[in-house]
Protein backbone atom coordinates (compact mmCIF):
# COMPACT_ATOMS: atom_id res chain seq x y z
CA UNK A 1 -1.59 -0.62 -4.07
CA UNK A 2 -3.42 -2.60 -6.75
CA UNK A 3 -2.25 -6.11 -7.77
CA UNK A 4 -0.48 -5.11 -11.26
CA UNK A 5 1.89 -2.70 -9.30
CA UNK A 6 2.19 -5.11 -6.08
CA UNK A 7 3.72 -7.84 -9.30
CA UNK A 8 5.56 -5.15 -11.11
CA UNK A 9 7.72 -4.49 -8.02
CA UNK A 10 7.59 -8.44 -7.02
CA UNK A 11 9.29 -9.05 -10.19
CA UNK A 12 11.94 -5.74 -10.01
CA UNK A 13 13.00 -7.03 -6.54
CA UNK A 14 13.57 -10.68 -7.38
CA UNK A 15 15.37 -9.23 -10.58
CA UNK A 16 17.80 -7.53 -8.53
CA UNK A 17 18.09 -10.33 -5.91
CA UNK A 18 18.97 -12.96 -8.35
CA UNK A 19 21.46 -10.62 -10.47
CA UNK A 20 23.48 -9.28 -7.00
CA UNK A 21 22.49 -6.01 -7.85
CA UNK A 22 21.34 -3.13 -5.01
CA UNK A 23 19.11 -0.05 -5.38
CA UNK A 24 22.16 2.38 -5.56
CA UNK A 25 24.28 -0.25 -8.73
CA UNK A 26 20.44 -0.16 -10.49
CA UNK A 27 20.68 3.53 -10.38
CA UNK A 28 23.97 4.15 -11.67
CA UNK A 29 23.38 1.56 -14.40
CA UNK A 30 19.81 3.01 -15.47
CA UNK A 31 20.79 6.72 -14.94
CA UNK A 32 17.52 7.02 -12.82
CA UNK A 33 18.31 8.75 -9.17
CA UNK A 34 18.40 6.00 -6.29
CA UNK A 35 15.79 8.61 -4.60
CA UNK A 36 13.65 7.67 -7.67
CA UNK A 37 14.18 4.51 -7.59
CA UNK A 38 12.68 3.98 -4.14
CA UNK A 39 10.38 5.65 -4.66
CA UNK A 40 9.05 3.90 -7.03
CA UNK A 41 9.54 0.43 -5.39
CA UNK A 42 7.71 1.79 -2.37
CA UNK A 43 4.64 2.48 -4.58
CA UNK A 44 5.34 0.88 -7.80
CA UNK A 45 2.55 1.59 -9.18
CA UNK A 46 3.86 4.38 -10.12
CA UNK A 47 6.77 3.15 -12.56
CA UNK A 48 6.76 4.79 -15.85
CA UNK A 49 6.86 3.10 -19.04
CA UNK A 50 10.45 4.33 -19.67
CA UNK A 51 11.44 3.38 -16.37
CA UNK A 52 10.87 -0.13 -16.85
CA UNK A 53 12.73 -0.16 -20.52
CA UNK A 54 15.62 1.30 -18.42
CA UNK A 55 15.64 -1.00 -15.59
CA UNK A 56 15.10 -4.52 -17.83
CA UNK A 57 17.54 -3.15 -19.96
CA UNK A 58 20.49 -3.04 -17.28
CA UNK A 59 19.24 -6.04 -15.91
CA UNK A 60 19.47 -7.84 -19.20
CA UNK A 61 16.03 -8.76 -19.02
CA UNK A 62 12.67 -8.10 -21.62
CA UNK A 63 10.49 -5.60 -20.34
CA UNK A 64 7.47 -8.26 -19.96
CA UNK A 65 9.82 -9.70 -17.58
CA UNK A 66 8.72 -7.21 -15.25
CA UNK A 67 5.12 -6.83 -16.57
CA UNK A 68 2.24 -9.05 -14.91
CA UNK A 69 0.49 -11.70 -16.61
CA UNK A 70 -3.09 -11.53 -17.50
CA UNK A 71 -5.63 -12.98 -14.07
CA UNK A 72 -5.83 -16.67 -13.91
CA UNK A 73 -2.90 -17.01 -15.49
CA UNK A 74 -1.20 -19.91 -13.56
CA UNK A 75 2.26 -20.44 -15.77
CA UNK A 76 5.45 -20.62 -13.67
CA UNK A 77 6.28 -16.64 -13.05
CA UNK A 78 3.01 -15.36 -12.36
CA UNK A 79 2.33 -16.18 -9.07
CA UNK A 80 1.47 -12.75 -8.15
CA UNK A 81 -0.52 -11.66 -10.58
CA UNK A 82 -3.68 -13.14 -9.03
CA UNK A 83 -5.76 -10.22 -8.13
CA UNK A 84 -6.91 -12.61 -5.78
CA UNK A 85 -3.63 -12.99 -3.43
């Protein structure tokens, strides 16, 4: 798994954790099958585009939320975008 998908579920997972929510809630909400769903987090590099619109938008959250910051970035919420880690 490269380091942009390794963030991009990083950030999914502590979405869910801090807003109570589990896989199956997440796929009712986003109309995307649970199956899907973990899937996805098992290899998230493989989210789609529209995927991630669907999920930040059930979790109340922007869609960069879930994106990962540009290498060497070092401002509170990217700590695992570091190709390096």
């Amino acid at each position: 798994m490269d380091w942009m998908g390794k963030c991009v579920g990083k950030r999914i997972e502590r979405a869910m954790t801090e807003a109570g929510v589990n896989l199956g809630e997440l796929a009712q909400w986003s109309g995307l099958p649970e199956w899907l769903l973990g899937d996805r987090l098992e290899a998230p590099e493989s989210f789609r585009l529209d995927e991630l619109i669907l999920i930040a938008s059930v979790m109340k959250h922007e869609v960069a939320e879930l994106l990962p910051c540009p290498p060497g970035n070092s401002r509170l919420g990217c700590e695992c975008d570091d190709p390096m880690t």
